[in-house]
N, C-alpha and C. Protein backbone atom coordinates (compact mmCIF):
# COMPACT_ATOMS: atom_id res chain seq x y z
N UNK A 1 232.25 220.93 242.81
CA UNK A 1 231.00 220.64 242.15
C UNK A 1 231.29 219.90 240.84
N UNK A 2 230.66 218.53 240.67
CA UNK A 2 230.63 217.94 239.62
C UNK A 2 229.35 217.82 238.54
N UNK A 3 229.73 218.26 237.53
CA UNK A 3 228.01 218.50 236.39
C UNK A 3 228.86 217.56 235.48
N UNK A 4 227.51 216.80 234.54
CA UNK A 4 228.10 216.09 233.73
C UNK A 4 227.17 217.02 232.46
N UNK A 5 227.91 217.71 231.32
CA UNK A 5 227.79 218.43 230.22
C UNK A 5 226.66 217.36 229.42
N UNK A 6 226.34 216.35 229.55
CA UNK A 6 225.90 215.30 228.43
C UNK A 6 224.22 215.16 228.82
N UNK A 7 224.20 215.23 230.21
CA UNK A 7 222.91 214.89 230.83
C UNK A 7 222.52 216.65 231.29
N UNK A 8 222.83 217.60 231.33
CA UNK A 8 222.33 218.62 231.69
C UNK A 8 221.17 218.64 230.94
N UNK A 9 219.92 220.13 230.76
CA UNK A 9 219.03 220.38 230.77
C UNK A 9 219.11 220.81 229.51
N UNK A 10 218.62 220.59 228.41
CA UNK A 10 218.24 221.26 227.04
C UNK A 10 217.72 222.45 226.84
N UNK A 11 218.29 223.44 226.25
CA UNK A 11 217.23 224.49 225.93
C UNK A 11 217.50 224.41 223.87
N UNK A 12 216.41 225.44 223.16
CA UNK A 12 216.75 225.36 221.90
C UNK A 12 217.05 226.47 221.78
N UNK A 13 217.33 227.05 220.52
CA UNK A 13 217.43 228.66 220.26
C UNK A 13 217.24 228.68 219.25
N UNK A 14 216.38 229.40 218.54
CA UNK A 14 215.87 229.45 217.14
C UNK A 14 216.74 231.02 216.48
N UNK A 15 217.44 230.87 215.63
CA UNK A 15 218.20 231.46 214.89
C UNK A 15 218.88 232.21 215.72
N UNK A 16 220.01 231.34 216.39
CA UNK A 16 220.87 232.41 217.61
C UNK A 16 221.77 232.91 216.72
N UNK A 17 221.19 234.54 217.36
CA UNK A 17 221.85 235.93 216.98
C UNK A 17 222.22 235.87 215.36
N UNK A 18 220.75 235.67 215.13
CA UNK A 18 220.22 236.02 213.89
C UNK A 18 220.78 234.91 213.56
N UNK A 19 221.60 233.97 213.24
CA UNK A 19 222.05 232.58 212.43
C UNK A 19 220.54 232.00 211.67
N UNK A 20 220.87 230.67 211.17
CA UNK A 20 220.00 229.59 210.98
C UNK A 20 219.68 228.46 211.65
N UNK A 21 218.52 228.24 211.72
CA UNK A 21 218.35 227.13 211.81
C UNK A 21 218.36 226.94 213.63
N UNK A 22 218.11 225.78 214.55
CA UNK A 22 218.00 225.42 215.44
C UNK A 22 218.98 224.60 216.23
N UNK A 23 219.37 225.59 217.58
CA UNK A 23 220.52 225.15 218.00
C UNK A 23 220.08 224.41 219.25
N UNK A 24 220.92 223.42 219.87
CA UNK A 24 220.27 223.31 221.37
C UNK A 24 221.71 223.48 222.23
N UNK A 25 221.33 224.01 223.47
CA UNK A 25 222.50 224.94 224.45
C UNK A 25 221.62 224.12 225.67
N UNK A 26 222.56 223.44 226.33
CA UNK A 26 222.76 222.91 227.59
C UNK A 26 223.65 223.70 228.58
N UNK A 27 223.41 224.03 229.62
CA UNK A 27 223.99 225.52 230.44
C UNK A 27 224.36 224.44 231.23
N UNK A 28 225.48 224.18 231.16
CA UNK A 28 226.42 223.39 232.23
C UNK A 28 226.36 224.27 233.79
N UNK A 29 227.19 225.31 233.46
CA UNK A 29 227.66 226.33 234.73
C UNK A 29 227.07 227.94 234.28
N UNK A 30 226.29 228.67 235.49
CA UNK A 30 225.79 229.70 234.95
C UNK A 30 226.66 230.64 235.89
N UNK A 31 226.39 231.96 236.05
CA UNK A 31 227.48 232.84 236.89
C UNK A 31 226.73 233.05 238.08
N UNK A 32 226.01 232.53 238.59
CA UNK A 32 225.51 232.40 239.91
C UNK A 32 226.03 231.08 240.80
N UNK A 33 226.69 230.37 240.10
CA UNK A 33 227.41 228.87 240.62
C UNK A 33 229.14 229.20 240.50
N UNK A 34 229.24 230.50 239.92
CA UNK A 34 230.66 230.56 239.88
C UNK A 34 231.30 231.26 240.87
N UNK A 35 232.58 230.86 240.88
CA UNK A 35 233.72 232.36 241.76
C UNK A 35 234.19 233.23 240.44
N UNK A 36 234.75 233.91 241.23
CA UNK A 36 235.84 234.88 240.00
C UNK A 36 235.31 235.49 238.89
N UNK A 37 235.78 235.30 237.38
CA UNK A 37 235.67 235.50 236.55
C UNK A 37 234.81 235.26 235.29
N UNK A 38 234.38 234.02 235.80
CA UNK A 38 233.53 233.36 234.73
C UNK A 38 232.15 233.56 235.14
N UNK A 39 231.56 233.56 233.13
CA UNK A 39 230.23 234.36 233.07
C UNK A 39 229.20 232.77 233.00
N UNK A 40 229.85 231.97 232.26
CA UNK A 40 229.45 230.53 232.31
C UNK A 40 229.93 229.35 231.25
N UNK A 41 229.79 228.28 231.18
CA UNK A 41 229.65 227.19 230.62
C UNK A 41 229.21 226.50 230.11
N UNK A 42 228.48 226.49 228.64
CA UNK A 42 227.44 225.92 227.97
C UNK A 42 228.62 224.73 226.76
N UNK A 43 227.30 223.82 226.92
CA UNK A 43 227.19 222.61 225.36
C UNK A 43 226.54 222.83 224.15
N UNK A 44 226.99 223.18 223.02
CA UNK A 44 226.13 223.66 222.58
C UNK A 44 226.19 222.49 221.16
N UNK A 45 225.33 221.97 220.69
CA UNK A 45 225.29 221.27 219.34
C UNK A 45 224.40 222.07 218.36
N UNK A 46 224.86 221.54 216.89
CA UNK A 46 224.42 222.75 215.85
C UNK A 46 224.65 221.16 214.89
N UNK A 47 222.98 221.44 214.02
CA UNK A 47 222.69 220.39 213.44
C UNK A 47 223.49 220.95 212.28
N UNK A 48 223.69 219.87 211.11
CA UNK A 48 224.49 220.03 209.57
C UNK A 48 222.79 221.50 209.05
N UNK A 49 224.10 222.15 208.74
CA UNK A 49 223.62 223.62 207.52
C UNK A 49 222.77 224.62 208.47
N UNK A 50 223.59 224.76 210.24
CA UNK A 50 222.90 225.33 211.09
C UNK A 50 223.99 226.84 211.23
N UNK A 51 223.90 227.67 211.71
CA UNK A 51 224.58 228.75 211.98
C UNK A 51 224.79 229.44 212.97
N UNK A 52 225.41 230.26 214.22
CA UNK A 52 224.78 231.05 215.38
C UNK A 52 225.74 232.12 214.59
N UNK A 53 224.85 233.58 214.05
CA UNK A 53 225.17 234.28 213.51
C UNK A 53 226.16 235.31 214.15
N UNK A 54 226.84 236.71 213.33
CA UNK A 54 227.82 236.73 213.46
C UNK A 54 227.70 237.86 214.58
N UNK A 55 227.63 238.46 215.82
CA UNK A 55 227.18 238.95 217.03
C UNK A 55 228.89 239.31 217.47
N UNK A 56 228.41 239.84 218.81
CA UNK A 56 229.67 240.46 219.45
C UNK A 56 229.03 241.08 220.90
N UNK A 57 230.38 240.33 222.06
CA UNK A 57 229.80 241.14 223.30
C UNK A 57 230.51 242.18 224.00
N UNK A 58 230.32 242.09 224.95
CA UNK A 58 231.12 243.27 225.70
C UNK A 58 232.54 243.27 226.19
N UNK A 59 232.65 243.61 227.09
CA UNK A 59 234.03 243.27 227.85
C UNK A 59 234.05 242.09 228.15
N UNK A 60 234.19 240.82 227.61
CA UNK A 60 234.58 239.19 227.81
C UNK A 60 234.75 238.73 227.02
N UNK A 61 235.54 237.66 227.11
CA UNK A 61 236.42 236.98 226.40
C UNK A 61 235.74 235.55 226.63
N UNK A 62 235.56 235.02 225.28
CA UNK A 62 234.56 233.60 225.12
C UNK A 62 235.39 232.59 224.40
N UNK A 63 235.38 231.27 224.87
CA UNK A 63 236.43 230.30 224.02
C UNK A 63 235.27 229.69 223.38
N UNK A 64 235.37 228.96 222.46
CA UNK A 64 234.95 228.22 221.41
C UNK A 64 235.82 227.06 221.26
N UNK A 65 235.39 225.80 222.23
CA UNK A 65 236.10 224.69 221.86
C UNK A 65 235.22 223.56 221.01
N UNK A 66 235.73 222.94 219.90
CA UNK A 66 235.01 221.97 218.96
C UNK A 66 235.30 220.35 219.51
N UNK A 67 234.26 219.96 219.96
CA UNK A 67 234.43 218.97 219.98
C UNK A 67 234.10 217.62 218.89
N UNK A 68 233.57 217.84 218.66
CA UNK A 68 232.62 216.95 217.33
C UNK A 68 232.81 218.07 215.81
N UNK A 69 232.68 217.58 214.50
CA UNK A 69 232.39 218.06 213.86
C UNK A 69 233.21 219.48 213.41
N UNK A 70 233.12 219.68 211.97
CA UNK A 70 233.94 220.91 211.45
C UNK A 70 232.90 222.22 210.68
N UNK A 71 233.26 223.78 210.65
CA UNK A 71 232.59 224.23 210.22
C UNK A 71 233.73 225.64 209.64
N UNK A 72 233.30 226.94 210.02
CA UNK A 72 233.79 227.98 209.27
C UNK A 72 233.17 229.25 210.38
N UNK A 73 234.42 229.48 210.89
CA UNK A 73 234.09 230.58 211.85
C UNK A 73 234.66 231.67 211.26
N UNK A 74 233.82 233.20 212.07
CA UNK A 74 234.17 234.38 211.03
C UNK A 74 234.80 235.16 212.93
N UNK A 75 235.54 235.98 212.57
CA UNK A 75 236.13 236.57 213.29
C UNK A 75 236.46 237.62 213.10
N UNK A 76 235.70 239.15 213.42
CA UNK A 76 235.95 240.22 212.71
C UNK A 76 236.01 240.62 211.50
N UNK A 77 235.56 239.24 210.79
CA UNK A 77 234.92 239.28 209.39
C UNK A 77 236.13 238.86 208.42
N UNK A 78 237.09 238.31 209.16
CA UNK A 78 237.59 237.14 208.45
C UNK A 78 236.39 235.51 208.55
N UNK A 79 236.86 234.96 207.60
CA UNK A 79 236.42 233.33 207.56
C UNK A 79 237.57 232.90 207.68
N UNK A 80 237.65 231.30 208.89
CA UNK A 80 238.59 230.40 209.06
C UNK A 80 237.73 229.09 208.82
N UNK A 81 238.29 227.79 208.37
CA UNK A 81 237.55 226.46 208.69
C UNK A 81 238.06 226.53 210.46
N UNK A 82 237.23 225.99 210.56
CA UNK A 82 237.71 224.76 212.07
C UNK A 82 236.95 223.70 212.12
N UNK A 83 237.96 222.82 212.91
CA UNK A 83 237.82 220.94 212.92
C UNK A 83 237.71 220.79 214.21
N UNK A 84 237.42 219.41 214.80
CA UNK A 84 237.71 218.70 215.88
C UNK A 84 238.81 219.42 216.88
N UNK A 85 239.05 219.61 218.00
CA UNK A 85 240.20 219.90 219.01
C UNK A 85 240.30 221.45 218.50
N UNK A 86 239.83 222.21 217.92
CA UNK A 86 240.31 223.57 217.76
C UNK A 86 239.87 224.17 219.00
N UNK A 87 240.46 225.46 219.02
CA UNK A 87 240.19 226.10 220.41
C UNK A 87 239.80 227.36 219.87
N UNK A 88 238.87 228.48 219.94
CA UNK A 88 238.92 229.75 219.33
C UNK A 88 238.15 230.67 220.63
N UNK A 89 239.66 231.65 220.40
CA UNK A 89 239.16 232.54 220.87
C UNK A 89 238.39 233.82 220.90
N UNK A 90 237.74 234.66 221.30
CA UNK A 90 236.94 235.67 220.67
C UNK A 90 236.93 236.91 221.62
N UNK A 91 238.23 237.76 221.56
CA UNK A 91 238.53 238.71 222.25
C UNK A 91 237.54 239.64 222.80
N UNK A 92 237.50 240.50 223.80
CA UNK A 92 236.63 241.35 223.98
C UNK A 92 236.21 242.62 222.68
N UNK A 93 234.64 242.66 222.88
CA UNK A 93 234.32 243.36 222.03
C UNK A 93 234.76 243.29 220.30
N UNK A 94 235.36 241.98 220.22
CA UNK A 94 234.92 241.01 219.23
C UNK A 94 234.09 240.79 217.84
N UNK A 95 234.12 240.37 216.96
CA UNK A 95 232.77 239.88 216.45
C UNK A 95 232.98 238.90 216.01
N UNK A 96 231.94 237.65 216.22
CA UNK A 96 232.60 236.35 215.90
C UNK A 96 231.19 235.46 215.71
N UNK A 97 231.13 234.57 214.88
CA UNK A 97 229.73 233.50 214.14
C UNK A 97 230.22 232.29 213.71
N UNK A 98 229.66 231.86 213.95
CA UNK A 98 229.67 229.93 213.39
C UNK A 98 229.04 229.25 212.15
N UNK A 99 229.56 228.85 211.91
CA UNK A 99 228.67 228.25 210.23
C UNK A 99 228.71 226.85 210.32
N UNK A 100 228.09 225.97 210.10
CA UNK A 100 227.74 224.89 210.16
C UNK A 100 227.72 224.12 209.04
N UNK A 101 228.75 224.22 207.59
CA UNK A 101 228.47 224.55 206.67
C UNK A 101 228.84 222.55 206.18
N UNK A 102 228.65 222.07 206.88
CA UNK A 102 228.40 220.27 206.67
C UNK A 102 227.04 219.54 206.60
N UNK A 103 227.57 218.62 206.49
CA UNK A 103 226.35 217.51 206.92
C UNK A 103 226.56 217.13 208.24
N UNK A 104 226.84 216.92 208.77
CA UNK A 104 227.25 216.44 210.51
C UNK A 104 227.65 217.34 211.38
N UNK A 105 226.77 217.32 212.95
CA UNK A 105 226.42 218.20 213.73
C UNK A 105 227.98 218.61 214.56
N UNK A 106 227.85 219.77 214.60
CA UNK A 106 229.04 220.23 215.31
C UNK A 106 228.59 220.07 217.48
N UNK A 107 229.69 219.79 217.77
CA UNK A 107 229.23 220.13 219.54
C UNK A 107 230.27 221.13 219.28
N UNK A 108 230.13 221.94 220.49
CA UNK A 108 231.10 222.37 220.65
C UNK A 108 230.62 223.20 222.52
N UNK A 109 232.04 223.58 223.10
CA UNK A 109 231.80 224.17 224.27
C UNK A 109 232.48 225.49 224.32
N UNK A 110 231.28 226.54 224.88
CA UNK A 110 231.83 227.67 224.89
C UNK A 110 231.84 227.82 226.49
N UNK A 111 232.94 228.95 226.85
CA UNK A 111 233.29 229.28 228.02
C UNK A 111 233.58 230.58 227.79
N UNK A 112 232.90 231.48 228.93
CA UNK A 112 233.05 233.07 228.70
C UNK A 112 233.50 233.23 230.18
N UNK A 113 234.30 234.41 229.95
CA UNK A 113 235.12 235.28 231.48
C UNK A 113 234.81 236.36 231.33
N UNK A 114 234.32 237.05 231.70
CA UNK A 114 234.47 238.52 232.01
C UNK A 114 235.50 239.69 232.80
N UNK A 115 235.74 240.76 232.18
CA UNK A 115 236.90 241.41 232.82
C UNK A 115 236.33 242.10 233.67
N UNK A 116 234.98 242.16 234.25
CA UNK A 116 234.71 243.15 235.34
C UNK A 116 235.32 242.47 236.62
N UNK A 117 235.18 242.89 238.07
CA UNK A 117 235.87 242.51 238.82
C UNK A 117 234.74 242.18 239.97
N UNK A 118 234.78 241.19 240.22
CA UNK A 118 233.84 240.53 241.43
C UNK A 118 233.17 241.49 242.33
């Protein structure tokens, strides 16, 4: 199966998980299109001085890849910057948020797995 991430379907989210401001999440791959492990595949862009606040899930493990744009991710309540090509991971049961803390919109793609078993 081929999806192209750029042309998928828009949704918005108004202050995801409590953050600021207005995000839009394009659901590439959901877990009804998957095998195995994975929960799904979203695009997500975050306009300059936007946030998806600082939350935490269950048993899965979510990557955070940046494609565009730099910001300040918190991770168990550390702060890191991240840039372009970073990869972040966000272990199970986790807590982890995005800051948007520029002028220029971040993309970025998250990918979640879950450890339950098919």
């Amino acid at each position: 199966m081929i999806k192209n991430y750029i042309t998928c379907d828009k949704v918005t989210d108004q202050n995801s998980h409590d953050g600021q401001g207005e995000i839009e999440i394009q659901k590439v791959f959901r877990r009804e299109e998957l095998k195995g492990v994975w929960d799904f595949a979203l695009r997500v862009t975050m306009p300059a001085n936007s946030s998806m606040g600082s939350h935490m899930h269950g048993d899965e493990e979510e990557m955070y890849i940046i494609l565009k744009g730099q910001g300040v991710m918190t991770i168990d309540g550390k702060q890191q910057s991240v840039v372009e090509g970073d990869m972040i991971l966000n272990r199970p049961f986790g807590e982890h948020g995005l800051l948007n803390n520029s002028d220029k919109e971040i993309v970025l793609l998250i990918i979640q797995a879950s450890n339950k078993t098919v």
